[in-house]
PDB file of N, CA and C in Angstrom:
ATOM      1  N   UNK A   1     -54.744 -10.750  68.499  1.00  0.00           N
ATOM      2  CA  UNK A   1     -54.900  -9.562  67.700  1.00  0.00           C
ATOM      3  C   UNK A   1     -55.931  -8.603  68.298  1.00  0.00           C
ATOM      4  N   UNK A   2     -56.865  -9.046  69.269  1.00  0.00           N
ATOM      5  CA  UNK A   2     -58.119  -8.250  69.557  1.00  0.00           C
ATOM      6  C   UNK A   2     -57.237  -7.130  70.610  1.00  0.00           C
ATOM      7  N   UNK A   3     -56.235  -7.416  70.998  1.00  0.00           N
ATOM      8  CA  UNK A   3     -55.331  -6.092  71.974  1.00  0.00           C
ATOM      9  C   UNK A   3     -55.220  -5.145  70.705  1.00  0.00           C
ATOM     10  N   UNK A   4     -54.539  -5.678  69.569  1.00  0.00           N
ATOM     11  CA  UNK A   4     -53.993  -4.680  69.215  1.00  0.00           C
ATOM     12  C   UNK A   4     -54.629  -4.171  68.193  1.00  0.00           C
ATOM     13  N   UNK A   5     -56.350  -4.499  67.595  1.00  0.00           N
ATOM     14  CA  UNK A   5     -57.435  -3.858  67.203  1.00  0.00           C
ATOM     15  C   UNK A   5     -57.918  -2.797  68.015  1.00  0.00           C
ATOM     16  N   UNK A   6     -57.860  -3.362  69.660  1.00  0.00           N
ATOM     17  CA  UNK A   6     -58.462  -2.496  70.681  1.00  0.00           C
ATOM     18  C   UNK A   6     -57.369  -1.094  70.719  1.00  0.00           C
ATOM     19  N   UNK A   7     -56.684  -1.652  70.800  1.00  0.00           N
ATOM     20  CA  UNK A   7     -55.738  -0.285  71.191  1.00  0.00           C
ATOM     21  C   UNK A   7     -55.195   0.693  70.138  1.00  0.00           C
ATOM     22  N   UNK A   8     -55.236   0.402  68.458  1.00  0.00           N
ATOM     23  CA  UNK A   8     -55.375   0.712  67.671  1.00  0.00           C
ATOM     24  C   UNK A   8     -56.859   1.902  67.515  1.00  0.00           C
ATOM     25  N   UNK A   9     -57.964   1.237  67.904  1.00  0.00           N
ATOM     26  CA  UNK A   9     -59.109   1.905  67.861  1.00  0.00           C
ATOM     27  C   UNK A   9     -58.951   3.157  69.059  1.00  0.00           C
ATOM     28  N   UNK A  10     -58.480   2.748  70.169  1.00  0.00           N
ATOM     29  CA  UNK A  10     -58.161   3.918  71.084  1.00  0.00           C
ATOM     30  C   UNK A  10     -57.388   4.920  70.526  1.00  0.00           C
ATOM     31  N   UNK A  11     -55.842   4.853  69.905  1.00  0.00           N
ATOM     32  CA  UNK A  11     -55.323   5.874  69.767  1.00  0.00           C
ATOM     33  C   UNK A  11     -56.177   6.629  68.593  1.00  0.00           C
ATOM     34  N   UNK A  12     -57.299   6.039  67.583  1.00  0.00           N
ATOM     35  CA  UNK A  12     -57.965   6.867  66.426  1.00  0.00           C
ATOM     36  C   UNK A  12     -59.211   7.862  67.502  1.00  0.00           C
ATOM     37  N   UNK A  13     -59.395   6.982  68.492  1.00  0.00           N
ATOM     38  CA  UNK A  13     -60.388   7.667  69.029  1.00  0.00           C
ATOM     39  C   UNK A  13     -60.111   9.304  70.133  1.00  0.00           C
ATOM     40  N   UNK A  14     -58.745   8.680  70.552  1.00  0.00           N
ATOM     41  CA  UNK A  14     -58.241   9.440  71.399  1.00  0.00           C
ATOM     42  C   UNK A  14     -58.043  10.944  70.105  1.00  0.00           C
ATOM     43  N   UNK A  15     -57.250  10.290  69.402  1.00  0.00           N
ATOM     44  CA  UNK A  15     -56.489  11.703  68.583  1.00  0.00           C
ATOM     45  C   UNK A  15     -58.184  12.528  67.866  1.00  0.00           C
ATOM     46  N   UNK A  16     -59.343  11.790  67.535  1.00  0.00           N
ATOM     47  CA  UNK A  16     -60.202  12.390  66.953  1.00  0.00           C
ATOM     48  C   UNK A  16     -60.587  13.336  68.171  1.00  0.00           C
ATOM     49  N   UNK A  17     -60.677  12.843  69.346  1.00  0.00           N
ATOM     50  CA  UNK A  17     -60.863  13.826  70.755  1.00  0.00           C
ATOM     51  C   UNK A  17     -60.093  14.773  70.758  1.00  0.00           C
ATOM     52  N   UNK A  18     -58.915  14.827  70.511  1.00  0.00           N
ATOM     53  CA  UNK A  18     -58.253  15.756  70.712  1.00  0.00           C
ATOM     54  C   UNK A  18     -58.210  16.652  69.862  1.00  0.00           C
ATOM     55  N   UNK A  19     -58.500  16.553  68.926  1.00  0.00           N
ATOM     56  CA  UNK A  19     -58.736  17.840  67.550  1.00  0.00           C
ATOM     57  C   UNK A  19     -60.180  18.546  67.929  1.00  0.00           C
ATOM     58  N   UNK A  20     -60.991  17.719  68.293  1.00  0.00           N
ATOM     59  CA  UNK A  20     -62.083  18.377  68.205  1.00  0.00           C
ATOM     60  C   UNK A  20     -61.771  19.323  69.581  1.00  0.00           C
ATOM     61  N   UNK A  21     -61.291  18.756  70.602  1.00  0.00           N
ATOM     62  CA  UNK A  21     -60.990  19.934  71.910  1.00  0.00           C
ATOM     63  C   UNK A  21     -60.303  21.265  71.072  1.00  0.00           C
ATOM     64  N   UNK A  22     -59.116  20.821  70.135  1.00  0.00           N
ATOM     65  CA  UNK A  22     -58.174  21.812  70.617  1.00  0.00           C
ATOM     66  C   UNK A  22     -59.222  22.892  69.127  1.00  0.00           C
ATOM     67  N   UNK A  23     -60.011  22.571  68.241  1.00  0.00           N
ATOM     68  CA  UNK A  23     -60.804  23.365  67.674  1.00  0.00           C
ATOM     69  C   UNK A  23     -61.235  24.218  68.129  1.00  0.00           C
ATOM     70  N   UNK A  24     -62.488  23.798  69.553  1.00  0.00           N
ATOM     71  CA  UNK A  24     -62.606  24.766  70.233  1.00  0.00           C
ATOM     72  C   UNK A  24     -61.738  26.046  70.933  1.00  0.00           C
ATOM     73  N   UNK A  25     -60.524  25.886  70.940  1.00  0.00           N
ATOM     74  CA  UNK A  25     -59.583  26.777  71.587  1.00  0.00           C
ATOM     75  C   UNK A  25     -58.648  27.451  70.636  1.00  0.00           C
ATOM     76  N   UNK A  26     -58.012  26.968  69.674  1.00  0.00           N
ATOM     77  CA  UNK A  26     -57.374  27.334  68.263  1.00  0.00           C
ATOM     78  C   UNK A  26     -57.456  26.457  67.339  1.00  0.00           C
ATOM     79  N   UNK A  27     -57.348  27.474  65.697  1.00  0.00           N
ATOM     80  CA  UNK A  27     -57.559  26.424  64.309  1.00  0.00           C
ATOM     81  C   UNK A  27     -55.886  26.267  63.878  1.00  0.00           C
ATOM     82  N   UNK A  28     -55.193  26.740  65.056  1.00  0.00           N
ATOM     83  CA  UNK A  28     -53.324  26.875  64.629  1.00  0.00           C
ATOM     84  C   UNK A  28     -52.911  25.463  65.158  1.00  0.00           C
ATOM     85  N   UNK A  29     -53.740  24.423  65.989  1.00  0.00           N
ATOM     86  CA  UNK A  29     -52.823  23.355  66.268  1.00  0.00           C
ATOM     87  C   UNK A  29     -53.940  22.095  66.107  1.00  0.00           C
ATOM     88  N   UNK A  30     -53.698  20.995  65.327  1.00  0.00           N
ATOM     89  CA  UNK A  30     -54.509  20.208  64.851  1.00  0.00           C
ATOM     90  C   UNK A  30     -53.753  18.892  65.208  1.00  0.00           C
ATOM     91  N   UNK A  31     -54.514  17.747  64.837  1.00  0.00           N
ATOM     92  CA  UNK A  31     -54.209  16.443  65.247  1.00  0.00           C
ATOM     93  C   UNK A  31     -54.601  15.696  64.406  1.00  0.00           C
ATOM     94  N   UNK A  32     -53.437  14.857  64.369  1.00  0.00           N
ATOM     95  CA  UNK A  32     -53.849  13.407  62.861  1.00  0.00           C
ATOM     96  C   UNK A  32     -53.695  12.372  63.209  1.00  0.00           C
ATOM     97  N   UNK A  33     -53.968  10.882  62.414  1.00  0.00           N
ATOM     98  CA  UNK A  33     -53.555   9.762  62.930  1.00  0.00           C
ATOM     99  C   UNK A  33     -53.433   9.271  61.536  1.00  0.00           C
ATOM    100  N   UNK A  34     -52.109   8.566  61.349  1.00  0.00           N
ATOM    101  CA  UNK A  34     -52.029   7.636  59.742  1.00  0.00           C
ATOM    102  C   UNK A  34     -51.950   6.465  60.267  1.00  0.00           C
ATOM    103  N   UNK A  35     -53.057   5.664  59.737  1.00  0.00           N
ATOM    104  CA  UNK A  35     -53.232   4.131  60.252  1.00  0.00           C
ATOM    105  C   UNK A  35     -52.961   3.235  58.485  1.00  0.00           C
ATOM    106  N   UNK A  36     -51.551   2.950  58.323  1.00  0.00           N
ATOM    107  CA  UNK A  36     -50.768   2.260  57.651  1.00  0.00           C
ATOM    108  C   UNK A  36     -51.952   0.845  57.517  1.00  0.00           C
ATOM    109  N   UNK A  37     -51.939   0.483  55.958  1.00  0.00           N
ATOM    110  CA  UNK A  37     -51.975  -0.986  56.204  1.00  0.00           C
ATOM    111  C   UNK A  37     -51.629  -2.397  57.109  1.00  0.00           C
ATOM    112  N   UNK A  38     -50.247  -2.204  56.560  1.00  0.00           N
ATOM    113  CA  UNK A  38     -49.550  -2.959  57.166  1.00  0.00           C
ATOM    114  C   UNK A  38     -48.693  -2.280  57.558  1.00  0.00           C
ATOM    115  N   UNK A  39     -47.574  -2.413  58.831  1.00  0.00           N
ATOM    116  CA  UNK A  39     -46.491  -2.496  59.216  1.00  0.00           C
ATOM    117  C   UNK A  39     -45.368  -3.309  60.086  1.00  0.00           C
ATOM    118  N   UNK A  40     -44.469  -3.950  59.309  1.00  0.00           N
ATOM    119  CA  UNK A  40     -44.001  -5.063  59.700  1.00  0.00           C
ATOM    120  C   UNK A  40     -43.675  -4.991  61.290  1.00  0.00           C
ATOM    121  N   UNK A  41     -43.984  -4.667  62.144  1.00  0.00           N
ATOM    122  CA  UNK A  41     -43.864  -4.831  63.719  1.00  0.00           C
ATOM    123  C   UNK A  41     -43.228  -5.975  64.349  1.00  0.00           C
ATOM    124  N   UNK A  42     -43.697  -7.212  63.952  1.00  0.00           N
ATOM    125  CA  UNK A  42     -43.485  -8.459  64.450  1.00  0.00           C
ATOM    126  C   UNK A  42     -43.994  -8.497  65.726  1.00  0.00           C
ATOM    127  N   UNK A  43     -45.167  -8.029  65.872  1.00  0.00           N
ATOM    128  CA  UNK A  43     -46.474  -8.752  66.459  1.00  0.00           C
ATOM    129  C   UNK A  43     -46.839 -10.022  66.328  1.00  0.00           C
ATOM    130  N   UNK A  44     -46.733 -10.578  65.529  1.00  0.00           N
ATOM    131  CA  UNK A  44     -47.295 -12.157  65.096  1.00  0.00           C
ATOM    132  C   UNK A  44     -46.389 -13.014  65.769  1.00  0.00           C
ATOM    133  N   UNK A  45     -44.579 -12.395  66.012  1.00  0.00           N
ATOM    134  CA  UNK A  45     -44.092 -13.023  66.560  1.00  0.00           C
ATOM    135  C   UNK A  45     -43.780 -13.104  67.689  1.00  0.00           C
ATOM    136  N   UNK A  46     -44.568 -12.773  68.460  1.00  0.00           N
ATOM    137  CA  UNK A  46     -44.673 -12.061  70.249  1.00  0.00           C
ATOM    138  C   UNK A  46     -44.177 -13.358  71.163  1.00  0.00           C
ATOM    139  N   UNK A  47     -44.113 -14.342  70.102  1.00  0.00           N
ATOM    140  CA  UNK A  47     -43.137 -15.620  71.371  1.00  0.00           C
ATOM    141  C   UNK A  47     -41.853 -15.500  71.476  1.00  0.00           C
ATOM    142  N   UNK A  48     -41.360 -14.290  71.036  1.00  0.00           N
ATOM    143  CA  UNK A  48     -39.884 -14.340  71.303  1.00  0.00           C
ATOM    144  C   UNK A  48     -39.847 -13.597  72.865  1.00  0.00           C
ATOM    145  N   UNK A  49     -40.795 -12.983  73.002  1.00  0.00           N
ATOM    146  CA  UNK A  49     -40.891 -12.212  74.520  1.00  0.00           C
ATOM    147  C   UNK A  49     -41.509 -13.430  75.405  1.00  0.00           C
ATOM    148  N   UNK A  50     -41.751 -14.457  74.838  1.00  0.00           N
ATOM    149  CA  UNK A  50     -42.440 -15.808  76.151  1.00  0.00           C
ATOM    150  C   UNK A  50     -42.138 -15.875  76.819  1.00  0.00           C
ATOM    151  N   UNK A  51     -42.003 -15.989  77.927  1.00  0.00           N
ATOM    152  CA  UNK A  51     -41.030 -16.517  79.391  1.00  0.00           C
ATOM    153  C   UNK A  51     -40.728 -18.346  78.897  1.00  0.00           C
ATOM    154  N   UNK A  52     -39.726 -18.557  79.343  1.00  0.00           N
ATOM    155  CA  UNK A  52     -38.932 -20.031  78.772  1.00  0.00           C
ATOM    156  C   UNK A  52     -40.367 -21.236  79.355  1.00  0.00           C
ATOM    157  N   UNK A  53     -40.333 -20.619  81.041  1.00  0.00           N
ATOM    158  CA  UNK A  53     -41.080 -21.701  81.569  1.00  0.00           C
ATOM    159  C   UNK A  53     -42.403 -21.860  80.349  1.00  0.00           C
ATOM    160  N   UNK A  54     -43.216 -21.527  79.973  1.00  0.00           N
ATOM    161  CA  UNK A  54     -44.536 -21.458  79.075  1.00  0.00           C
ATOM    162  C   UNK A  54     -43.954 -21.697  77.402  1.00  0.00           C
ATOM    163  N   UNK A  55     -42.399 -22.080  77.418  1.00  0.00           N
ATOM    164  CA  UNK A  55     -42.672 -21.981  76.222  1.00  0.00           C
ATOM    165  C   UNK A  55     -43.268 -23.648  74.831  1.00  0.00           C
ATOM    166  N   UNK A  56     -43.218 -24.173  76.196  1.00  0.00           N
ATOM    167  CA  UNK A  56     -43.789 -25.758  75.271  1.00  0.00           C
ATOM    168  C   UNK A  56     -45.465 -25.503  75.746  1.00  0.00           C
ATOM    169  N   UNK A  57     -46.068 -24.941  76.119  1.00  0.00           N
ATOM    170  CA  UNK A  57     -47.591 -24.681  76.713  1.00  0.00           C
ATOM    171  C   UNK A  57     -48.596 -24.509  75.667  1.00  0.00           C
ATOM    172  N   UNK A  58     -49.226 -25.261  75.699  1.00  0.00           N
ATOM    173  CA  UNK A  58     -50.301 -25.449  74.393  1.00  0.00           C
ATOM    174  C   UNK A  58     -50.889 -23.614  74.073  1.00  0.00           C
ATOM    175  N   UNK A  59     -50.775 -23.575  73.152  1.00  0.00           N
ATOM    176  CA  UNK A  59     -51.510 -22.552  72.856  1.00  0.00           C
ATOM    177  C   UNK A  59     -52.810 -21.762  72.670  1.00  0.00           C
ATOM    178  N   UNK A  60     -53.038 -20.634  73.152  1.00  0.00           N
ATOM    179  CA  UNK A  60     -54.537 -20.575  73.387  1.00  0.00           C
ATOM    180  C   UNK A  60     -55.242 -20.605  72.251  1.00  0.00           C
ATOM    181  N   UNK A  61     -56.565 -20.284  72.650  1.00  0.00           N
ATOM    182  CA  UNK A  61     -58.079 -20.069  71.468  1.00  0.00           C
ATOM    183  C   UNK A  61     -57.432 -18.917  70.608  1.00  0.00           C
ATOM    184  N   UNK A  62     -57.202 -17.900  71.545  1.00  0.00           N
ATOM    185  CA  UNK A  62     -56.651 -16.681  70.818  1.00  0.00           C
ATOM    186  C   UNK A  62     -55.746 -16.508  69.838  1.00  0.00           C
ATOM    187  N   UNK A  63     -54.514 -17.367  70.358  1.00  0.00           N
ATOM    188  CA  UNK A  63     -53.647 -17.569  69.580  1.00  0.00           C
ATOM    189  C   UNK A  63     -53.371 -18.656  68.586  1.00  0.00           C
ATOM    190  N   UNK A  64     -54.076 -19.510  68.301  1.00  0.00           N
ATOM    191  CA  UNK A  64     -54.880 -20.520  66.875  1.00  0.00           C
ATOM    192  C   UNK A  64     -55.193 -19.664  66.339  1.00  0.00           C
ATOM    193  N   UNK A  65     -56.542 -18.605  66.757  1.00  0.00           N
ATOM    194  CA  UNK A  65     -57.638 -17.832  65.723  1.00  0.00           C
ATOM    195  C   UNK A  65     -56.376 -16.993  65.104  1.00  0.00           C
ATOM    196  N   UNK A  66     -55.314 -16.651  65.642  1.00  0.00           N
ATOM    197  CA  UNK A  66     -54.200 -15.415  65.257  1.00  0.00           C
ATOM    198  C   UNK A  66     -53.632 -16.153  64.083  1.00  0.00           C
ATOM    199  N   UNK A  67     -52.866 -17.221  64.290  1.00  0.00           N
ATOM    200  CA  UNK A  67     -52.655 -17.736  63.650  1.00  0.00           C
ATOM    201  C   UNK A  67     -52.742 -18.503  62.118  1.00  0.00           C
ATOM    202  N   UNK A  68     -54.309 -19.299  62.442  1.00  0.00           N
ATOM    203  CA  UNK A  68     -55.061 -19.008  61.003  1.00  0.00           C
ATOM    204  C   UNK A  68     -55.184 -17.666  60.209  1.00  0.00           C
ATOM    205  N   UNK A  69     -55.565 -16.792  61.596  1.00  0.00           N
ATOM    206  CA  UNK A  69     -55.862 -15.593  59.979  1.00  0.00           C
ATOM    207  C   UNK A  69     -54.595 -14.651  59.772  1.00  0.00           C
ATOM    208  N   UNK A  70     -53.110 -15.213  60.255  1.00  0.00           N
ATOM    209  CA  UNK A  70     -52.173 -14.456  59.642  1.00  0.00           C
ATOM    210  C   UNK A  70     -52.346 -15.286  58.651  1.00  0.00           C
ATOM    211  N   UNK A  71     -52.034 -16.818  58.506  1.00  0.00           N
ATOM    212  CA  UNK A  71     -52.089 -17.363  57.393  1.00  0.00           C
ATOM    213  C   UNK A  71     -52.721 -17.044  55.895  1.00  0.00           C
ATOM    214  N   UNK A  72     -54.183 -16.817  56.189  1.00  0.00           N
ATOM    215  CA  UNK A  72     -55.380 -16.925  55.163  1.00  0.00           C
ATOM    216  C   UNK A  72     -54.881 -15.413  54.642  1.00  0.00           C
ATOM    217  N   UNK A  73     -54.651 -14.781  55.857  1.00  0.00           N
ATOM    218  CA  UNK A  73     -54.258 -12.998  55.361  1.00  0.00           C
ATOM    219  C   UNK A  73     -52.965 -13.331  54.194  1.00  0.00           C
ATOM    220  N   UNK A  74     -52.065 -13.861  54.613  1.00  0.00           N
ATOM    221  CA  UNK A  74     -50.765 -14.171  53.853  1.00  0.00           C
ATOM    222  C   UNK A  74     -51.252 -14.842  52.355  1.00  0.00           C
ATOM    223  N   UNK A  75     -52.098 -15.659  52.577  1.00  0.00           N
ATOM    224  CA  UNK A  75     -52.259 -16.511  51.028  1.00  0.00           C
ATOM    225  C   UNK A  75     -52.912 -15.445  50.850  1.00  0.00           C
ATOM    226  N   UNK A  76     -54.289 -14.722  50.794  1.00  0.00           N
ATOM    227  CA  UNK A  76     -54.778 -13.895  50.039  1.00  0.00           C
ATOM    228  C   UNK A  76     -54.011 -13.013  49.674  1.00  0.00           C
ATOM    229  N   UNK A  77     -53.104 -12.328  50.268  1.00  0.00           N
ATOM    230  CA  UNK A  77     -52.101 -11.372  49.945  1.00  0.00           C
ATOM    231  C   UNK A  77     -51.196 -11.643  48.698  1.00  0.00           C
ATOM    232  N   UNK A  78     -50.458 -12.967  48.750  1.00  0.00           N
ATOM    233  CA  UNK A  78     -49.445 -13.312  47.651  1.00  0.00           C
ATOM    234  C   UNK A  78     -50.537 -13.562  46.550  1.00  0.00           C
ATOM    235  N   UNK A  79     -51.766 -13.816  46.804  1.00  0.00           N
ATOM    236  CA  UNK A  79     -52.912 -14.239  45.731  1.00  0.00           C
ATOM    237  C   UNK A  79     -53.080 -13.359  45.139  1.00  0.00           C
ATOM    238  N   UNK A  80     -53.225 -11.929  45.439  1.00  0.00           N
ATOM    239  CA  UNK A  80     -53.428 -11.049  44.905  1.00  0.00           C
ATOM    240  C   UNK A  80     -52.431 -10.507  44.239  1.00  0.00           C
ATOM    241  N   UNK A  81     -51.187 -10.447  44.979  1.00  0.00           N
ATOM    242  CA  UNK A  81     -49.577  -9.777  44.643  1.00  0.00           C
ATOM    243  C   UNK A  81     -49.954 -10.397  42.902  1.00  0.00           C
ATOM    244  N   UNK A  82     -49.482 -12.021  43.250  1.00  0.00           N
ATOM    245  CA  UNK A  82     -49.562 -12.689  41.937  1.00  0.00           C
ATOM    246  C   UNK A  82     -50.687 -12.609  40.546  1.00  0.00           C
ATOM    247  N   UNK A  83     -51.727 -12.121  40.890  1.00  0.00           N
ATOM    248  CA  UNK A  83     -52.706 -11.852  39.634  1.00  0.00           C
ATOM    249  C   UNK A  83     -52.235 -10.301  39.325  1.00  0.00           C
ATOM    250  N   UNK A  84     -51.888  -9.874  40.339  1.00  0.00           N
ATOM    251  CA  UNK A  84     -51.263  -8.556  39.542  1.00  0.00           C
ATOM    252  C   UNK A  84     -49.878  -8.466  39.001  1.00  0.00           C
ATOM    253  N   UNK A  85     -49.150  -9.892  39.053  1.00  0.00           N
ATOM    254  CA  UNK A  85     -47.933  -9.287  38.248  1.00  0.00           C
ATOM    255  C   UNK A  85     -46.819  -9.146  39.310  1.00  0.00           C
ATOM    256  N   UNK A  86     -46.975  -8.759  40.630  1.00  0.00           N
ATOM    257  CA  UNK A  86     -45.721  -8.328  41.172  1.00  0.00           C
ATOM    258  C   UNK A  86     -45.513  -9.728  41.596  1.00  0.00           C
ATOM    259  N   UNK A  87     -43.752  -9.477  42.035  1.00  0.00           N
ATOM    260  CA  UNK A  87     -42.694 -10.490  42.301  1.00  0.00           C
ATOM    261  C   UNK A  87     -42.357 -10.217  43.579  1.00  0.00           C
ATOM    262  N   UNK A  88     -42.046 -11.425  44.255  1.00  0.00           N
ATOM    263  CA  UNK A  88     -41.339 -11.668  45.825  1.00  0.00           C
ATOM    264  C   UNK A  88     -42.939 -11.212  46.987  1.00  0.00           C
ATOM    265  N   UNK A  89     -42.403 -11.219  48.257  1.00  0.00           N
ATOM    266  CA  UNK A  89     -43.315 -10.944  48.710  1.00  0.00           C
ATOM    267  C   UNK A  89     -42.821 -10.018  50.420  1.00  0.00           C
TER     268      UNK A  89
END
């Protein structure tokens, strides 16, 4: 996940650069970034792109730590869904 925190933080940083440039030059063309909660991507499931040879290969540090906290993210999520009432997930 730390790629796609990192690169997440780049495009907020990049687009805040770029508004503030194009300020200086005109107030007619501006720049935004909507950073969604969630969006189902299927990032989490990035072993479908594995190469075959690596695909019985123990898994890294990185990808345990990913793992647990999709999990813990997932139970807190339906934890919450459920004290509020909503259904499915």
């Amino acid at each position: 996940m730390g790629v796609y925190n990192v690169s997440k933080h780049a495009v907020v940083a990049l687009s805040e650069t770029l508004y503030q440039d194009l300020q200086l030059v005109t107030d007619q063309i501006g720049a935004s970034v909507l950073c969604p909660f969630f969006v189902a991507t299927g990032i989490s499931q990035s072993h479908r792109n594995r190469p075959s040879e690596l695909a019985n290969s123990k898994p890294t540090k990185s990808q345990m730590i990913q793992q647990a906290m999709t999990w813990q993210g997932r139970r807190r999520w339906q934890g919450h869904r459920r004290r509020r009432g909503a259904t499915g997930v």
